[in-house]
N, C-alpha and C. Protein backbone atom coordinates (compact mmCIF):
# COMPACT_ATOMS: atom_id res chain seq x y z
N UNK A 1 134.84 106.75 102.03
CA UNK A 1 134.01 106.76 103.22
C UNK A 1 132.61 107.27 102.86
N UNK A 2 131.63 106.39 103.07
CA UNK A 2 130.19 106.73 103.32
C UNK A 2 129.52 107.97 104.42
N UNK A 3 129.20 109.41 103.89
CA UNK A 3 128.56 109.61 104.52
C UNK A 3 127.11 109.82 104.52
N UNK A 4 126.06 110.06 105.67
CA UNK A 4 125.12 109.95 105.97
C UNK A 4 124.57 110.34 107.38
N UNK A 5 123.53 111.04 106.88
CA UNK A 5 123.18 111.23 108.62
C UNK A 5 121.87 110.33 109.18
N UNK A 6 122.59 109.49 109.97
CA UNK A 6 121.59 108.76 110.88
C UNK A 6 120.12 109.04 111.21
N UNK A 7 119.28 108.25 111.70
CA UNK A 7 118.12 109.36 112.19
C UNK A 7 117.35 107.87 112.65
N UNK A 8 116.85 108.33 114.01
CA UNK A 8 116.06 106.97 114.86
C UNK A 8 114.72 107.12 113.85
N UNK A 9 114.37 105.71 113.83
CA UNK A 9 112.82 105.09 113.13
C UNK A 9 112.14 106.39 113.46
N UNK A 10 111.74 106.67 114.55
CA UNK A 10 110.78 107.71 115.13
C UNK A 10 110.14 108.71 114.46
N UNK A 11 111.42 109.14 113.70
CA UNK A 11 111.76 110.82 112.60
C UNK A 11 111.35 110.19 111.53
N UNK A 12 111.10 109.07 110.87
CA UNK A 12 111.02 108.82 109.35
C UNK A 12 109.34 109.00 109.07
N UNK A 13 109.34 109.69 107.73
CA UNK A 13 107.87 109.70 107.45
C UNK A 13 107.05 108.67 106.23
N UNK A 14 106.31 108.73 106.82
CA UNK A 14 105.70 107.96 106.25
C UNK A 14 105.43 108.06 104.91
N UNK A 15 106.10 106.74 104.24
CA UNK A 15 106.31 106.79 102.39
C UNK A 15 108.09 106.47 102.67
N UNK A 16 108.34 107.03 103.95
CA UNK A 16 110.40 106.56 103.55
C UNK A 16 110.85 105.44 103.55
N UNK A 17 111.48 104.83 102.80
CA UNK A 17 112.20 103.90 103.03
C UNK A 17 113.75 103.82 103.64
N UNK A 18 114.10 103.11 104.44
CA UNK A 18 115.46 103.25 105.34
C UNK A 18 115.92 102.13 105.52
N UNK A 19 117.23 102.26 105.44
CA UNK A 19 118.35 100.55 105.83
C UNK A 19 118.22 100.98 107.82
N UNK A 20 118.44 99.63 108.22
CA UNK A 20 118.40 99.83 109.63
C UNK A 20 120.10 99.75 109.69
N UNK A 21 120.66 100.68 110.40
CA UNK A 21 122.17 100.71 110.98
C UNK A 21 122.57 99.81 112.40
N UNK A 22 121.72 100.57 113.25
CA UNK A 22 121.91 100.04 114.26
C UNK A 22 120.86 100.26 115.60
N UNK A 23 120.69 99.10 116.21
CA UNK A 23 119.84 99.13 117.18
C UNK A 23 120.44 99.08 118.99
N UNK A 24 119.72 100.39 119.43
CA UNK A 24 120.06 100.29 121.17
C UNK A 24 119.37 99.30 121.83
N UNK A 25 119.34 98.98 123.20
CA UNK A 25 118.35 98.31 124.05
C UNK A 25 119.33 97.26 124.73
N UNK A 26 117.99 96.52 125.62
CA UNK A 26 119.13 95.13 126.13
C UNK A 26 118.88 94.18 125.42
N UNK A 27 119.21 93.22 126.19
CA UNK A 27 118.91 91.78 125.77
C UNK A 27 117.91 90.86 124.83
N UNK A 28 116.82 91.36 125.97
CA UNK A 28 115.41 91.09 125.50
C UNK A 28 114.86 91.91 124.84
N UNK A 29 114.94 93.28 124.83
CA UNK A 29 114.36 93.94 123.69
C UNK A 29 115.26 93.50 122.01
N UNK A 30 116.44 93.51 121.95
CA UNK A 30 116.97 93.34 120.86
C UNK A 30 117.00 92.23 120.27
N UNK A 31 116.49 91.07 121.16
CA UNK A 31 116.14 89.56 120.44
C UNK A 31 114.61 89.62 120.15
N UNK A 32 114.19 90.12 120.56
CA UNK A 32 112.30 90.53 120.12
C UNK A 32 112.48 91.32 118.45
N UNK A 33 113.39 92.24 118.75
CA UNK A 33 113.50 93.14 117.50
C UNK A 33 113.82 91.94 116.84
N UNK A 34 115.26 91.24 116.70
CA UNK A 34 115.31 90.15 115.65
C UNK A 34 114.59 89.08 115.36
N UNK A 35 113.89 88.40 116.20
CA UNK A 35 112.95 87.76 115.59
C UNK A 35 111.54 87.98 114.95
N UNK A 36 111.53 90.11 114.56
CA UNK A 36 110.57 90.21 113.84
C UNK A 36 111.31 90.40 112.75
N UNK A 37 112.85 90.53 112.82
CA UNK A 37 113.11 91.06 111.24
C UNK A 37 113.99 92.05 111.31
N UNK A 38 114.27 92.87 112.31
CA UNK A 38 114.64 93.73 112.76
C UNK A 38 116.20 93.60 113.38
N UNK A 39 117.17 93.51 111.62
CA UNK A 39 118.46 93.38 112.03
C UNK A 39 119.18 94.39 111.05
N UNK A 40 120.50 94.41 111.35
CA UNK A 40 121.03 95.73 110.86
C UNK A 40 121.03 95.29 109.74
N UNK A 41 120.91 96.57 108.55
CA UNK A 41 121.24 96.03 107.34
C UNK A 41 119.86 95.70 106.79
N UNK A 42 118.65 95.42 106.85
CA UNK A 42 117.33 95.30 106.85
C UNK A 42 116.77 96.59 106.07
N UNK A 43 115.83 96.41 105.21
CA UNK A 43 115.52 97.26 104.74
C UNK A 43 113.98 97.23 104.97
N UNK A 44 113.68 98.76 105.24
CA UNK A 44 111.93 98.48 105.36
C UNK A 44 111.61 99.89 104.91
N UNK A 45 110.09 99.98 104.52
CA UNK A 45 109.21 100.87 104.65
C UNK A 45 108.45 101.79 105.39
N UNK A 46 108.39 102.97 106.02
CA UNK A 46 107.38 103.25 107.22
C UNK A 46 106.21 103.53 106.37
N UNK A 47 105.27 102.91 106.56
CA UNK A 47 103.79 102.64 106.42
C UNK A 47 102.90 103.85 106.71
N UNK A 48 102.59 104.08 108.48
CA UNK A 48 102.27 104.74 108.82
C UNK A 48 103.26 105.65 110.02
N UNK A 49 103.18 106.93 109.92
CA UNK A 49 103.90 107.42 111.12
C UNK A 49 103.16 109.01 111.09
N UNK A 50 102.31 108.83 112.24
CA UNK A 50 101.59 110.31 112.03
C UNK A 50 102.22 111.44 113.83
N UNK A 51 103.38 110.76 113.70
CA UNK A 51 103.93 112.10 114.98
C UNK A 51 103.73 111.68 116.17
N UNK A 52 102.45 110.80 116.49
CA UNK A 52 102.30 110.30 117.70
C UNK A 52 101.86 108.55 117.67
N UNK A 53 101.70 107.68 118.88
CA UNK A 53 101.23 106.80 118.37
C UNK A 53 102.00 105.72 117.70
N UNK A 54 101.86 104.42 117.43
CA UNK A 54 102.07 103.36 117.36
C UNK A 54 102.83 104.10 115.86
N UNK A 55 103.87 103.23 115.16
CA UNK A 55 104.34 103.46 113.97
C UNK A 55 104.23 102.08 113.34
N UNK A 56 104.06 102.25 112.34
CA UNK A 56 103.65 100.66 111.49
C UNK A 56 104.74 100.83 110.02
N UNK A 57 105.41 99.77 110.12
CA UNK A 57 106.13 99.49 109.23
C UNK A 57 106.27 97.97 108.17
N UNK A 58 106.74 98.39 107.23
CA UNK A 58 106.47 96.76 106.19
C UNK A 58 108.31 96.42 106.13
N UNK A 59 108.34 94.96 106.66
CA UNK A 59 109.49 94.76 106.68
C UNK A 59 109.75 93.08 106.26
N UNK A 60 110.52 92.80 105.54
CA UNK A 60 110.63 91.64 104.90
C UNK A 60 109.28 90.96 104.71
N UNK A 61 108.54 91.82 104.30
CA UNK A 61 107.17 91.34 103.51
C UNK A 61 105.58 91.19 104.70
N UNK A 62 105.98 92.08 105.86
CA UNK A 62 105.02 91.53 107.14
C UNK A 62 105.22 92.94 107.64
N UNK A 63 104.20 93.27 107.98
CA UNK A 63 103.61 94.54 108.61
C UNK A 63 104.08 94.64 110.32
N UNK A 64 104.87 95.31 110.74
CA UNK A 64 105.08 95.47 112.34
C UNK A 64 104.55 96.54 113.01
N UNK A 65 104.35 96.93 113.79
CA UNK A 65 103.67 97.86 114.40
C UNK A 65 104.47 97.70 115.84
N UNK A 66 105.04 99.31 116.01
CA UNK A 66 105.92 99.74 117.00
C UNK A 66 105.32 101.11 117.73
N UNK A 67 106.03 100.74 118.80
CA UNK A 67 105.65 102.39 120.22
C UNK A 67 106.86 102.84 119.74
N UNK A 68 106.49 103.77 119.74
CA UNK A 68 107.58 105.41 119.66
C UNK A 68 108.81 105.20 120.29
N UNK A 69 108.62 104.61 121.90
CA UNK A 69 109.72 104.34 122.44
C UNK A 69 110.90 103.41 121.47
N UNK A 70 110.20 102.17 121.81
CA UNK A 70 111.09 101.39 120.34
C UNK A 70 111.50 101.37 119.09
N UNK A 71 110.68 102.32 118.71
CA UNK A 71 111.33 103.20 117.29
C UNK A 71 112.53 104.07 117.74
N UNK A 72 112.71 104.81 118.59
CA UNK A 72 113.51 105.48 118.75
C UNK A 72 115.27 104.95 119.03
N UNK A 73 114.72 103.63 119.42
CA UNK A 73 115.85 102.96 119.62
C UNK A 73 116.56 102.39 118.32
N UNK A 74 116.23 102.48 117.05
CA UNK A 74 116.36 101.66 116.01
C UNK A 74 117.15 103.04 115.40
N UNK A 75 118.37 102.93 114.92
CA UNK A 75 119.01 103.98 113.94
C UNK A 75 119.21 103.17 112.62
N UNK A 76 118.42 104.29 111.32
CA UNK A 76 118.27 103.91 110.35
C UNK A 76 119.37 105.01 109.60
N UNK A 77 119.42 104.81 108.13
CA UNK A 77 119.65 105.69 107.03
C UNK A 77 118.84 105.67 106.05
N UNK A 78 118.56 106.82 105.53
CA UNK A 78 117.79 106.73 104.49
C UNK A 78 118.15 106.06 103.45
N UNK A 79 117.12 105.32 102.27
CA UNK A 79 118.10 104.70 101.02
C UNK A 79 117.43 105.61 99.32
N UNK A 80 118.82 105.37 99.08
CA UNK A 80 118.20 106.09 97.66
C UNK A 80 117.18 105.24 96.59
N UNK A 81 116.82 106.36 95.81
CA UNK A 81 116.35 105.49 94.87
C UNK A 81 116.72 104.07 94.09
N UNK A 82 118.00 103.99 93.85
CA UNK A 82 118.91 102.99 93.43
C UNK A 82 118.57 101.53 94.83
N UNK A 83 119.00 101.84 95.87
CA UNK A 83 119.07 101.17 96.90
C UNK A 83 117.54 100.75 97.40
N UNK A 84 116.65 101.17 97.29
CA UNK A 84 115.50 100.98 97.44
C UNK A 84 114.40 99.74 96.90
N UNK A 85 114.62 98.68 97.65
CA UNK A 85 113.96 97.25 97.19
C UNK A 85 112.76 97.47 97.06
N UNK A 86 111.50 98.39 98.02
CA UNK A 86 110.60 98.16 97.70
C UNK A 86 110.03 99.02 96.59
């Protein structure tokens, strides 16, 4: 068994890289998330994340830019060095 402790987009700083686990929301928010890229298992970068403010992330090769709110909805894990594509 894998463990790991979870942690919403929101908390990650900028320079981390994280696998996405799993995402909250409804309908329409979670088909917006996937058609930027934004599916479990996804691996991305946080770019910028300065505590407040829009968070900008590099994800399958394209820059996204997210509200806090919608970051928060996204549960990631951190990845190790090994695991780490970019």
């Amino acid at each position: 068994m894998t463990t790991w402790n979870s942690t919403n987009l929101s908390t990650v700083r900028s320079g981390e890289s994280v696998q996405i686990e799993k995402m909250e929301g409804g309908h329409h928010f979670l088909s917006r998330l996937a058609s930027l890229g934004f599916t479990p298992g996804a691996r991305l970068k946080v770019l910028q994340n300065y505590g407040h403010g829009p968070i900008i992330v590099s994800l399958r090769d394209t820059r996204v830019a997210l509200g806090r709110g919608e970051a928060k909805k996204i549960l990631t894990r951190p990845l190790t060095g090994r695991d780490d594509g970019h």
